[in-house]
N, C-alpha and C. Protein backbone atom coordinates (compact mmCIF):
# COMPACT_ATOMS: atom_id res chain seq x y z
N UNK A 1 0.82 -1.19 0.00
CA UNK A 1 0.00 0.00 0.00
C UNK A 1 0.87 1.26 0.00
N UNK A 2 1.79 0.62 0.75
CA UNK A 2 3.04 2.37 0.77
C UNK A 2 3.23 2.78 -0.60
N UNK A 3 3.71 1.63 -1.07
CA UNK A 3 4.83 1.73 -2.21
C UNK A 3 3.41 2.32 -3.08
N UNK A 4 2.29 1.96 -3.50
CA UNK A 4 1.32 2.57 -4.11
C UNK A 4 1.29 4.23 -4.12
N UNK A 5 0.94 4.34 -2.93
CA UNK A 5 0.62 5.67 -2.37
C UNK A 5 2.11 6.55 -3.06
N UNK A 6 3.08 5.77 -2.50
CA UNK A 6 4.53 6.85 -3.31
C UNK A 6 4.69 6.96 -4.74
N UNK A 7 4.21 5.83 -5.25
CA UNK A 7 4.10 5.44 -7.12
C UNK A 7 3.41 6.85 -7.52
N UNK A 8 1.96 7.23 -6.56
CA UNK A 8 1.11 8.03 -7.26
C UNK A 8 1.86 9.31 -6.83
N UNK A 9 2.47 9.64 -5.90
CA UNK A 9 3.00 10.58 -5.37
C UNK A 9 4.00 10.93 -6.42
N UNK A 10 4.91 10.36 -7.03
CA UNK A 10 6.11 10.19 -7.77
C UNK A 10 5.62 11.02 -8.82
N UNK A 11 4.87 10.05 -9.57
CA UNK A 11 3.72 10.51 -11.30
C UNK A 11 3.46 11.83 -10.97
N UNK A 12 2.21 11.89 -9.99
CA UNK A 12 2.02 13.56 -9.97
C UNK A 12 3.09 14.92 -9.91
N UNK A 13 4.07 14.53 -8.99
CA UNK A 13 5.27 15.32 -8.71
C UNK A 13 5.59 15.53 -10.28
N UNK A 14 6.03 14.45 -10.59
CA UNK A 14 6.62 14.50 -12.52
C UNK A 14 5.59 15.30 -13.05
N UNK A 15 4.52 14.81 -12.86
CA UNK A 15 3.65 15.65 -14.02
C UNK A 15 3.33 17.20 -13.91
N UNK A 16 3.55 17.37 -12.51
CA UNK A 16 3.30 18.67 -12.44
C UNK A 16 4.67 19.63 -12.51
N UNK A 17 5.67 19.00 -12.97
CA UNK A 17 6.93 19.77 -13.24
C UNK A 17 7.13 19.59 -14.73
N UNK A 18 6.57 18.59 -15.26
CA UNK A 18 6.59 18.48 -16.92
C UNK A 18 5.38 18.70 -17.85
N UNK A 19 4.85 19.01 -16.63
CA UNK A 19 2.81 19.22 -17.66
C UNK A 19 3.27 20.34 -18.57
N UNK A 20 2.24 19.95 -19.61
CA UNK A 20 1.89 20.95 -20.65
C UNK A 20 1.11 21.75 -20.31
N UNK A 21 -0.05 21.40 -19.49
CA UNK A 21 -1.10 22.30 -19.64
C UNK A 21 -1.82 21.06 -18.46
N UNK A 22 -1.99 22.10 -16.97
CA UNK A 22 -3.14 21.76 -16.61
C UNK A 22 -4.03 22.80 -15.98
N UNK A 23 -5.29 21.73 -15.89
CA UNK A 23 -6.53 22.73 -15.69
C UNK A 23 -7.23 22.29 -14.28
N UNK A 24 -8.25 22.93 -13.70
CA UNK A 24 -8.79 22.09 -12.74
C UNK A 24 -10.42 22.29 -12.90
N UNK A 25 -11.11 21.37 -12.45
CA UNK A 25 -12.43 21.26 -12.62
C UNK A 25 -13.16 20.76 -11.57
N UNK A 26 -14.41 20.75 -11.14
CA UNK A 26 -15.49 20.24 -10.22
C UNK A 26 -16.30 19.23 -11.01
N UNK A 27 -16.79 18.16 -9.88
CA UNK A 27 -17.38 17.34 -10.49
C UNK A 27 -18.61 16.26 -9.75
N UNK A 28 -19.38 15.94 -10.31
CA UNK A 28 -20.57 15.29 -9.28
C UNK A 28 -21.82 14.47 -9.57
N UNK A 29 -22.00 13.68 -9.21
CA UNK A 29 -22.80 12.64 -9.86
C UNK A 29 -23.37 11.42 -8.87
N UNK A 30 -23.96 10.01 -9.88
CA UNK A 30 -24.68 9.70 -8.96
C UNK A 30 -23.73 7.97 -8.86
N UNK A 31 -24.07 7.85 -7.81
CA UNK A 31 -23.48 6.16 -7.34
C UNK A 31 -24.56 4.94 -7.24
N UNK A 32 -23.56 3.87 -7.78
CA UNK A 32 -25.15 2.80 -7.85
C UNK A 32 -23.62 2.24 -6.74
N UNK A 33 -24.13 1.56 -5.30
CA UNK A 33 -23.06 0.71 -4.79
C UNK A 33 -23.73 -0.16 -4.17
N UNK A 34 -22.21 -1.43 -3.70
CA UNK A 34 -22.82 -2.94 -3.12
C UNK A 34 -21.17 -2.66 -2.62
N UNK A 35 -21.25 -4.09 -1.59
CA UNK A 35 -20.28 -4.89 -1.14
C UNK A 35 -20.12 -5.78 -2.12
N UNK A 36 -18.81 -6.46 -2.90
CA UNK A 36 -18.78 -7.55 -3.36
C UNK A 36 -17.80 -8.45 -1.94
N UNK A 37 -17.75 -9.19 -2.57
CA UNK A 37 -17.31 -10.57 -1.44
C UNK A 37 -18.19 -11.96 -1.60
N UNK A 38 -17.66 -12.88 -1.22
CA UNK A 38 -18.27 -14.34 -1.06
C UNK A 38 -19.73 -14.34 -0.34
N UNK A 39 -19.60 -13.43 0.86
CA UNK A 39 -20.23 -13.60 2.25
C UNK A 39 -21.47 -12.56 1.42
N UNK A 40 -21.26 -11.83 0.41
CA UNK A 40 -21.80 -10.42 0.00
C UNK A 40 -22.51 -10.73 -1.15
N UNK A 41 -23.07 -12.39 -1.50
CA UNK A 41 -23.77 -12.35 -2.63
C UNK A 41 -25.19 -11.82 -3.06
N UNK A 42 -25.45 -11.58 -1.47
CA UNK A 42 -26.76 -11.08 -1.49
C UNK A 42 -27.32 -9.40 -1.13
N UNK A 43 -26.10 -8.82 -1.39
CA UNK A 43 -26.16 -7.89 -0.65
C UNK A 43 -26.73 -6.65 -1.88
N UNK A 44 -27.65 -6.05 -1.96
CA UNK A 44 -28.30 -5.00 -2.87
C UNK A 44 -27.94 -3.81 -3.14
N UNK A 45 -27.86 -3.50 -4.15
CA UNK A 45 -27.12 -2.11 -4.66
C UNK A 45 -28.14 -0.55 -3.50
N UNK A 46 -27.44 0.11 -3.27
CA UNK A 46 -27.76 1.42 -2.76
C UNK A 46 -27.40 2.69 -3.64
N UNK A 47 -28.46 3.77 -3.67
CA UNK A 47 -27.84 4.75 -5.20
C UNK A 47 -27.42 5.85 -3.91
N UNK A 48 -26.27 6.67 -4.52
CA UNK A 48 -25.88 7.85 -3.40
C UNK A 48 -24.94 8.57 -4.68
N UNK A 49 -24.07 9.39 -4.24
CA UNK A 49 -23.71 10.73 -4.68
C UNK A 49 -22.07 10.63 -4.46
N UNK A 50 -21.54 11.40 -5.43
CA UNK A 50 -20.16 11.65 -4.86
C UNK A 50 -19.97 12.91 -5.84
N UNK A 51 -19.13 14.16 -4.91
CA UNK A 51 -18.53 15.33 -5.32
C UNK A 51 -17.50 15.83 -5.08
N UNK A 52 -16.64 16.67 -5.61
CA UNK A 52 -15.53 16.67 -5.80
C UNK A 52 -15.28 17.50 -6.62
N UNK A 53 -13.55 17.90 -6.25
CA UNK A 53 -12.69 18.78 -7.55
C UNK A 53 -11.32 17.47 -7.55
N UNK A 54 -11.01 18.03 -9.01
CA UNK A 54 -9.81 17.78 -9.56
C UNK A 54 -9.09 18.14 -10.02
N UNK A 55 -7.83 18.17 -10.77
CA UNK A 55 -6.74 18.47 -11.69
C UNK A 55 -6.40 17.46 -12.91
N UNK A 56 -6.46 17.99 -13.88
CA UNK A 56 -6.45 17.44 -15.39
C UNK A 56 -4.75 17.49 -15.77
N UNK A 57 -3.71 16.88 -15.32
CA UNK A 57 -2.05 17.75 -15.75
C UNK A 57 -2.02 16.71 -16.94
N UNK A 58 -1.82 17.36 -17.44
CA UNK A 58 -1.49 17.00 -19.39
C UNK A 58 -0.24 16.87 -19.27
N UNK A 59 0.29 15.27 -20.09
CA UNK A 59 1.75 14.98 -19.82
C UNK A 59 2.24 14.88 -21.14
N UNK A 60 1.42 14.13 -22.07
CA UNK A 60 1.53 14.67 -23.56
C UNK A 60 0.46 14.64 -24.04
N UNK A 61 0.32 14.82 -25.56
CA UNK A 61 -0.92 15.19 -26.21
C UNK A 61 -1.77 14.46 -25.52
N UNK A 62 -2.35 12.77 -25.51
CA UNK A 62 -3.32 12.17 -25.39
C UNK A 62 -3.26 11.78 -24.08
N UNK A 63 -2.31 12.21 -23.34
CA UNK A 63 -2.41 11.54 -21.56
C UNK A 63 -2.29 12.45 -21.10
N UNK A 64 -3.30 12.35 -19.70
CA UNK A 64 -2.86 13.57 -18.82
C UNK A 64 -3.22 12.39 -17.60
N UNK A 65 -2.76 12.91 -16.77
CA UNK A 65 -2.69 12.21 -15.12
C UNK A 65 -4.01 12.92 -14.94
N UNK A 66 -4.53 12.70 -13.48
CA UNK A 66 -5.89 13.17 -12.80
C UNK A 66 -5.88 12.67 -11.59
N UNK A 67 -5.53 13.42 -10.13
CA UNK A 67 -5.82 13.42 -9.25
C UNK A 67 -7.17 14.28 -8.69
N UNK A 68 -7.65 13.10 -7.91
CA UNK A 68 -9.14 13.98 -7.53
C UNK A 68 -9.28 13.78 -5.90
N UNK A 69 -10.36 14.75 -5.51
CA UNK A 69 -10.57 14.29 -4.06
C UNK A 69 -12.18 14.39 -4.06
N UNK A 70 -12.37 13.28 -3.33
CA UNK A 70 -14.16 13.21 -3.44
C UNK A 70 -14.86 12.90 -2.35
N UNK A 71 -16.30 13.50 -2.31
CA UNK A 71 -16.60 13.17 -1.27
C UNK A 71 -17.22 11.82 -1.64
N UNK A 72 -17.74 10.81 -1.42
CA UNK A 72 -18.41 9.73 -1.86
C UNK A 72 -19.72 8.68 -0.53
N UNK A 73 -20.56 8.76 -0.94
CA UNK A 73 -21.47 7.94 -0.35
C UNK A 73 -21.80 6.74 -0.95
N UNK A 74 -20.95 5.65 0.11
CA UNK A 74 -21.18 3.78 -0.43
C UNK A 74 -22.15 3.32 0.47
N UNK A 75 -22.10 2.01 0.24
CA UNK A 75 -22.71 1.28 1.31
C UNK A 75 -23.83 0.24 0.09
N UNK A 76 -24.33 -0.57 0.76
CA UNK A 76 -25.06 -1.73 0.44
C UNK A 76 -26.30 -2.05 1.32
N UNK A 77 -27.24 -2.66 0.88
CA UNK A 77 -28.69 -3.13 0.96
C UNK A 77 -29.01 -4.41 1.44
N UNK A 78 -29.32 -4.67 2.47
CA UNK A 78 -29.57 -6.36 3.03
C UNK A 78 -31.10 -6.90 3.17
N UNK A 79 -31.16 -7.73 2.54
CA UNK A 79 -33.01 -8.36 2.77
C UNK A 79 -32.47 -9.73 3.45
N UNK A 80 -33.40 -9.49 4.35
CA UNK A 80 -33.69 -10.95 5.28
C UNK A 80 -32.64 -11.52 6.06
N UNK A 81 -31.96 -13.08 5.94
CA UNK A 81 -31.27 -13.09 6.85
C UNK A 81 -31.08 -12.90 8.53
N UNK A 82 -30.35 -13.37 8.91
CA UNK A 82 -29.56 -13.70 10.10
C UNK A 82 -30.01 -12.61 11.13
N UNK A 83 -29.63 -11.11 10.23
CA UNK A 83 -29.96 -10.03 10.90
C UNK A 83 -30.87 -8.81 11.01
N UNK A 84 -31.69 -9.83 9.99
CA UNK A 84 -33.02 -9.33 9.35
C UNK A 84 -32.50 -7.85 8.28
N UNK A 85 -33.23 -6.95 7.75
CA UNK A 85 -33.20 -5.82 6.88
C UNK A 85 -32.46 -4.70 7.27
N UNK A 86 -31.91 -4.69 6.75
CA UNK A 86 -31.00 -3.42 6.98
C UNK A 86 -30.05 -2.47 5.99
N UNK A 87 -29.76 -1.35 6.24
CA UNK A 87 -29.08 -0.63 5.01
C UNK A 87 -27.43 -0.22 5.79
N UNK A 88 -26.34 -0.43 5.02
CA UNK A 88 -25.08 0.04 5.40
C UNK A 88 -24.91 1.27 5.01
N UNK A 89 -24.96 2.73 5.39
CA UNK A 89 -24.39 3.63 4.07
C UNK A 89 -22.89 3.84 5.38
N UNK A 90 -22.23 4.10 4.23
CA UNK A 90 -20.59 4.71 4.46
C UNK A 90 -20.02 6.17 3.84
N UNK A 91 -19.67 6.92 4.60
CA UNK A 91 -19.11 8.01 4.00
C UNK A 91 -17.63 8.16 3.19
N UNK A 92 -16.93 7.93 2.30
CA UNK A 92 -15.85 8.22 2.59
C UNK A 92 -15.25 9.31 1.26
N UNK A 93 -13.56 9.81 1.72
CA UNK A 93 -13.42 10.72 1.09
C UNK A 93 -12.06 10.14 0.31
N UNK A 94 -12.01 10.26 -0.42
CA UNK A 94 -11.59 9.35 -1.29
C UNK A 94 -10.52 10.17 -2.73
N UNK A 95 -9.48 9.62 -2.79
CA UNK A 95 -8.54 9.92 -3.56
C UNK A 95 -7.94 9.04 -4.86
N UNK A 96 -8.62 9.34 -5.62
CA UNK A 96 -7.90 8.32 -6.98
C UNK A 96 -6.99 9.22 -7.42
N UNK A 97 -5.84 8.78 -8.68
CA UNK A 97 -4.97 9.08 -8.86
C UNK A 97 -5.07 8.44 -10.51
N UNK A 98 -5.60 8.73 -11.66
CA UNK A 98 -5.89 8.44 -12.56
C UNK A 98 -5.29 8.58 -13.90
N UNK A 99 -4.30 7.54 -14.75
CA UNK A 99 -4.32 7.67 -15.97
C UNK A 99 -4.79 7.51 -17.14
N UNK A 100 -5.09 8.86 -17.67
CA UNK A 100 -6.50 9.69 -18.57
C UNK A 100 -5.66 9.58 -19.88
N UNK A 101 -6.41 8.57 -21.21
CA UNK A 101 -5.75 8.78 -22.23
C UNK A 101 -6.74 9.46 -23.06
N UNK A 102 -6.56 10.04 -24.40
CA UNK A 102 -7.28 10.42 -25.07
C UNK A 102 -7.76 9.69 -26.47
N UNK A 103 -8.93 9.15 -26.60
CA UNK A 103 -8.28 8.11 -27.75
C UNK A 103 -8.77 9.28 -28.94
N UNK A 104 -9.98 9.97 -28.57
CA UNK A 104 -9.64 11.13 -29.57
C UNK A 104 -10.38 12.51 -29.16
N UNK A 105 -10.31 13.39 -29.42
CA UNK A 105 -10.68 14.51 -28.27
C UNK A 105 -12.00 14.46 -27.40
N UNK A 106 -13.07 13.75 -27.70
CA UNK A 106 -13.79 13.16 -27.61
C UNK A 106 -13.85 12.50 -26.13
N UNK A 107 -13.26 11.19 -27.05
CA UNK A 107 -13.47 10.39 -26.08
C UNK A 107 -12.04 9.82 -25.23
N UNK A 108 -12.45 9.72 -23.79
CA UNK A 108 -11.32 8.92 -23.06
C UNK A 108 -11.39 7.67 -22.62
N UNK A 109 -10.68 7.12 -22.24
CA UNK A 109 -10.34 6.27 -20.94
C UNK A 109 -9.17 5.96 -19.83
N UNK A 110 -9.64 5.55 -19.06
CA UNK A 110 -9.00 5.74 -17.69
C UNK A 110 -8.94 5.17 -16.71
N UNK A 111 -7.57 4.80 -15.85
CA UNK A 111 -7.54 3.52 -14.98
C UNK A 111 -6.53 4.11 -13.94
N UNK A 112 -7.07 3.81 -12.48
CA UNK A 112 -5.81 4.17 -11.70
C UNK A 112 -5.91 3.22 -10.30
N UNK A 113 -5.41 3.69 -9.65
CA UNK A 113 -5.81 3.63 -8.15
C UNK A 113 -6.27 4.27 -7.26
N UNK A 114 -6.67 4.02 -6.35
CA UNK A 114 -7.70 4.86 -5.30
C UNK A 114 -7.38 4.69 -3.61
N UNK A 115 -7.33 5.72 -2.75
CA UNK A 115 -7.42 5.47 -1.27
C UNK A 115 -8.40 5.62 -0.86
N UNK A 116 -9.36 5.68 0.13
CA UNK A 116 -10.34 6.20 0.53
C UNK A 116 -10.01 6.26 2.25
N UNK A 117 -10.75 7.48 2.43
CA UNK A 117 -10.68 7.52 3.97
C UNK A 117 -12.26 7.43 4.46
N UNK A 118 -12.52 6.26 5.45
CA UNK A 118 -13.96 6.73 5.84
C UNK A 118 -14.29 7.32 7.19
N UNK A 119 -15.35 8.27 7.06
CA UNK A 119 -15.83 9.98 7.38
C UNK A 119 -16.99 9.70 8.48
N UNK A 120 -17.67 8.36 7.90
CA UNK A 120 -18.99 7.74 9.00
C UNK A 120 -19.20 6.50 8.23
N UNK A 121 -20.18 6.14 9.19
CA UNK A 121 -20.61 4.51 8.91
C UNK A 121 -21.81 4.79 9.84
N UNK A 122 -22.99 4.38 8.90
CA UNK A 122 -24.10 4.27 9.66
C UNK A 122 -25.05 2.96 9.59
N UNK A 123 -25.48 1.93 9.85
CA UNK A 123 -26.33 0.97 9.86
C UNK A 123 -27.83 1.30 10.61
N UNK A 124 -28.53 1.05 9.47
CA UNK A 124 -29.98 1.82 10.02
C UNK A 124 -30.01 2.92 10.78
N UNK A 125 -29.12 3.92 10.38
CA UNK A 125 -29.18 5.13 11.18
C UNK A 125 -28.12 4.82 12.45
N UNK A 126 -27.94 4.31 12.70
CA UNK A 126 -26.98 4.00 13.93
C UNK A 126 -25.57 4.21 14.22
N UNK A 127 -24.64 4.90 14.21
CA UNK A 127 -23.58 4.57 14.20
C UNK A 127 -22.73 3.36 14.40
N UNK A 128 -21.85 2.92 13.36
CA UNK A 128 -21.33 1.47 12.96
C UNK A 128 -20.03 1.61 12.67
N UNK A 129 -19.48 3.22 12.81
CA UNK A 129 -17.98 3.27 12.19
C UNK A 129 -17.56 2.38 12.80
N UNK A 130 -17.27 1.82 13.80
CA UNK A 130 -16.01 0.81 14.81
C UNK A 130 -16.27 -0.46 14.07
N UNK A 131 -17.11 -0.89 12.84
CA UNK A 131 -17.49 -2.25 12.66
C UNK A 131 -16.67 -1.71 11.08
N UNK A 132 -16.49 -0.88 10.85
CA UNK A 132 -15.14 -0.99 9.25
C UNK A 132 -14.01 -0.07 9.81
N UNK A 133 -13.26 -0.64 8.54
CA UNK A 133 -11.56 -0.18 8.59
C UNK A 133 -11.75 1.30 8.08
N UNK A 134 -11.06 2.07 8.80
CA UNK A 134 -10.61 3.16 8.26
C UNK A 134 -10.38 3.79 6.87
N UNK A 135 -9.35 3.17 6.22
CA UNK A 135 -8.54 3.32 5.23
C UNK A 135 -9.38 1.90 4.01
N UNK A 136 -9.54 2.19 3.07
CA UNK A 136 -9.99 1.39 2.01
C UNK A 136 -9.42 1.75 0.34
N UNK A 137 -9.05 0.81 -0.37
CA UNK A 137 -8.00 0.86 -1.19
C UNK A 137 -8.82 0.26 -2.20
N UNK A 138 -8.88 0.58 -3.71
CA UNK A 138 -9.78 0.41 -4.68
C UNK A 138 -8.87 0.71 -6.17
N UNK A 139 -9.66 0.31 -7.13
CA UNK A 139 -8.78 0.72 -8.36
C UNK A 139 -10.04 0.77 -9.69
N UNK A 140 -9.80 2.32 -9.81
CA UNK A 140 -11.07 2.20 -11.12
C UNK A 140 -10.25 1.92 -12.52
N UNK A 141 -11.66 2.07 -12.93
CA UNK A 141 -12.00 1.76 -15.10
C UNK A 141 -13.01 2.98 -15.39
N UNK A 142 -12.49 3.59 -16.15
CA UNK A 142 -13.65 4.41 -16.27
C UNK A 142 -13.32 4.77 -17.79
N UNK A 143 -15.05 5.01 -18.74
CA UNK A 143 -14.84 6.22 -19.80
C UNK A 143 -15.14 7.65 -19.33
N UNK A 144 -14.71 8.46 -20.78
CA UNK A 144 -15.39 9.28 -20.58
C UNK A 144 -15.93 10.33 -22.11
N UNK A 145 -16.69 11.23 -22.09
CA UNK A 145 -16.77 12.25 -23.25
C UNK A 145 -17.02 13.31 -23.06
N UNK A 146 -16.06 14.04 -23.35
CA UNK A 146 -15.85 15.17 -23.68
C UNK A 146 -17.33 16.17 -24.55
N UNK A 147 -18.35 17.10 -24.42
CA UNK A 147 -19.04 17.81 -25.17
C UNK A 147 -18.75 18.96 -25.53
N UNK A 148 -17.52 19.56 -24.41
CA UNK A 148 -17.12 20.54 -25.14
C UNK A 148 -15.38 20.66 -24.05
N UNK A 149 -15.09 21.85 -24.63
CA UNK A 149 -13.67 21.85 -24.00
C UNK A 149 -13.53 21.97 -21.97
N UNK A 150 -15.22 22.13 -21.83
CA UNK A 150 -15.19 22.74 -20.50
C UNK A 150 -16.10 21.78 -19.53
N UNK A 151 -16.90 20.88 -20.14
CA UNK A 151 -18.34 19.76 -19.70
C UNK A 151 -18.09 18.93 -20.37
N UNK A 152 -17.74 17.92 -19.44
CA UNK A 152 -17.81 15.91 -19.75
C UNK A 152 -18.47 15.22 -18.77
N UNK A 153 -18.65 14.23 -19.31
CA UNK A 153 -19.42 13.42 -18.58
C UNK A 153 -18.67 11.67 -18.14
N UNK A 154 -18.44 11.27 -17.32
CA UNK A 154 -18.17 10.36 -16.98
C UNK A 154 -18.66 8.60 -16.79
N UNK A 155 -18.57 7.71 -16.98
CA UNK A 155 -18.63 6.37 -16.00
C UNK A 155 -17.64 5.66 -16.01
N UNK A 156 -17.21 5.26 -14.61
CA UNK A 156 -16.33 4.62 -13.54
C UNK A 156 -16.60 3.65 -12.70
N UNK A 157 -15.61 2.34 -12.60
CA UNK A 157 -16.37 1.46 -12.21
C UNK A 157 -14.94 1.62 -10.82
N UNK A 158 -15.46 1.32 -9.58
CA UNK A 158 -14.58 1.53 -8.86
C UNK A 158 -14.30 -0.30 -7.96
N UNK A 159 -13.26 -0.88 -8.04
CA UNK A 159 -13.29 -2.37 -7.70
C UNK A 159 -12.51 -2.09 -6.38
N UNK A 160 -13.16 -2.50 -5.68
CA UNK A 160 -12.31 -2.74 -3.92
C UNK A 160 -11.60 -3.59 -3.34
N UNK A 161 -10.18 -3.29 -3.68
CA UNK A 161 -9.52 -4.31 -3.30
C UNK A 161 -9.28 -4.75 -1.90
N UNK A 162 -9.61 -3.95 -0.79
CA UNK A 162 -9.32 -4.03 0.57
C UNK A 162 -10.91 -4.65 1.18
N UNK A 163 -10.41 -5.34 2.31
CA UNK A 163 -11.57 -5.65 3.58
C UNK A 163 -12.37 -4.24 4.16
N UNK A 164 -13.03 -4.14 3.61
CA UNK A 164 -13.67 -3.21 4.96
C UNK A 164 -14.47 -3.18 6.21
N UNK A 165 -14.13 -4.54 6.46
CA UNK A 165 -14.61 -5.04 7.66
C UNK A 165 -13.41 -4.58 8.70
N UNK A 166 -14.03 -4.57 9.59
CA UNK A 166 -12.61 -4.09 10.81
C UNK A 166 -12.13 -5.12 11.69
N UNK A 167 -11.89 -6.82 11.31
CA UNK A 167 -10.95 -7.34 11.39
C UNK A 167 -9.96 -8.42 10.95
N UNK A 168 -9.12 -8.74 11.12
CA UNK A 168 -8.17 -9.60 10.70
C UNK A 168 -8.75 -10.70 9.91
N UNK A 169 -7.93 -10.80 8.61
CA UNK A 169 -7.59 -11.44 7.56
C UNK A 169 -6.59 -12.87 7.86
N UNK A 170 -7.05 -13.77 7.77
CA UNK A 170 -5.68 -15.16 7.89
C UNK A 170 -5.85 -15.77 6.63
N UNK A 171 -6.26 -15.71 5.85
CA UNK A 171 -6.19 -16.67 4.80
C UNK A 171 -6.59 -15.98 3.53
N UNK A 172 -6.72 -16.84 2.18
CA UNK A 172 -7.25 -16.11 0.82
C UNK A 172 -8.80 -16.56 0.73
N UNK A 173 -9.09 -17.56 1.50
CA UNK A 173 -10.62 -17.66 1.62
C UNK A 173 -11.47 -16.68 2.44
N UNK A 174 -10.98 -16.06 3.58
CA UNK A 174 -11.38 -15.25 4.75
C UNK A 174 -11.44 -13.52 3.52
N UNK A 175 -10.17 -13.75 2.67
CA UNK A 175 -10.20 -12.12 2.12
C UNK A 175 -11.70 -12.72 1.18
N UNK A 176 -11.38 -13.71 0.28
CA UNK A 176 -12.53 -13.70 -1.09
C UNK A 176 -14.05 -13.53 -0.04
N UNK A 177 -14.34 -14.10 1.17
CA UNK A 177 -15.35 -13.69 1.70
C UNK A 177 -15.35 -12.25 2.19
N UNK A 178 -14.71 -11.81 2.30
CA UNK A 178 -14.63 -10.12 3.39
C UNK A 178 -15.81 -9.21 2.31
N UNK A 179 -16.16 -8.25 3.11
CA UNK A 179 -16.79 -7.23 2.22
C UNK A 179 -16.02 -6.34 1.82
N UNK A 180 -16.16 -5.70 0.30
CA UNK A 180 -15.47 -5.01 -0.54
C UNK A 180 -16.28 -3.79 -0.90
N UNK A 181 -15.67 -2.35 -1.30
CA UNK A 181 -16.70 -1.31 -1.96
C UNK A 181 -17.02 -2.25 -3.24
N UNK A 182 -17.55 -1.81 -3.76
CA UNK A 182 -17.94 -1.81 -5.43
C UNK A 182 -18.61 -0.92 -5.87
N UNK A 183 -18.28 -0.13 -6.80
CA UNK A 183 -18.99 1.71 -6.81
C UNK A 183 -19.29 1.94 -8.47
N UNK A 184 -20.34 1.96 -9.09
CA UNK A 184 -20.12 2.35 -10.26
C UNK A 184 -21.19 4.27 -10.21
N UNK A 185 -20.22 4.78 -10.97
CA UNK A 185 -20.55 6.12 -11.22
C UNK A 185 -20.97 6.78 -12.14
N UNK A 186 -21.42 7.40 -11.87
CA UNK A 186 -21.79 8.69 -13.47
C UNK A 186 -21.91 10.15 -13.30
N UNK A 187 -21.05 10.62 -13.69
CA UNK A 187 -20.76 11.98 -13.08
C UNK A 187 -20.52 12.80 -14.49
N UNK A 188 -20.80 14.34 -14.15
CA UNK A 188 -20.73 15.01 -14.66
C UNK A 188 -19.42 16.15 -14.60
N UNK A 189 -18.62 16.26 -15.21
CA UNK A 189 -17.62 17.49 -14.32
C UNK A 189 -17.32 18.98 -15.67
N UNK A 190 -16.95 19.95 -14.96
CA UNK A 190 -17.04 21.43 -15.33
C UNK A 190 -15.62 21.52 -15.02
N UNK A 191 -14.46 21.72 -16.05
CA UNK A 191 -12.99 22.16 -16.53
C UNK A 191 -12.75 23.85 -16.48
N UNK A 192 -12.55 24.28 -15.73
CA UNK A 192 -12.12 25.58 -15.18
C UNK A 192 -10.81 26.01 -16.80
């Protein structure tokens, strides 16, 4: 996770001493999310929101890097069961670190990595932060299109590679069961 976090640290540093041209923009849209995991087959999508600014640093013509900071609302949907009905939502604020190609002015695509910090945790209204991890680690896919030089529109699929359960991991069966974000997006953003 270090060595991640310094990888993205590294790129941006470079890019922002060799950019051509960057810009920054706001951005905001809507979330369809679940837990994936073994234990999580049943678990139902929840729709919520995530907003945010970013930076566009152009490294050559068709790539530019994209660091963003967002606010984001996850969480997942439970019917029946053990613990009867219930809704997870999670707050968190969240940092991808994104390489943006251009395949033609148009249109993009884009893949990076992601941190997230979480902000709250609520279960049926209740406070639940102490029942997830802090820190949650993810890696999107996303397109995008361009309508004009200043308004695009986005979708991003965000895959969770970390537990966000708040405890210990012993095995590769214990992780494939753990609960995971899973975030797909559609956002709109405005290029300053």
């Amino acid at each position: 996770m270090k060595r991640i976090i310094l990888a993205a640290i590294a790129v941006m540093a470079f890019g922002f001493t060799n950019a051509q041209e960057t810009r920054f923009g706001v951005k905001g849209g809507l979330n369809l999310t679940s837990f994936a995991g073994g234990n999580y087959y049943d678990a139902k999508s929840l729709v919520g929101f995530q907003v945010g600014g970013f930076a566009e640093i152009k490294i050559i013509e068709r790539l530019a890097i994209q660091p963003e900071v967002l606010f984001s609302t996850q969480g997942a949907k439970f019917d029946g069961g053990v613990d009867g009905d219930f809704d997870s939502k999670l707050n968190y604020i969240n940092v991808p670190v994104l390489a943006k190609f251009y395949i033609t002015k148009q249109f993009t695509v884009e893949a990076g990595p992601q941190i997230g910090f979480l902000v709250s945790a609520k279960r049926d209204g209740n406070d639940a932060k102490d029942a997830y991890k802090s820190i949650d680690t993810g890696f999107n896919f996303g397109v995008g299109y361009n309508f004009t030089e200043n308004v695009a529109v986005g979708l991003r699929y965000t895959v969770g590679l970390a537990n966000i359960g708040d405890y210990e991991i012993d095995d590769f069966d214990q992780y494939y069961d753990s609960p995971k974000n899973s975030v797909l997006a559609l956002t709109l953003a405005y290029k300053f």
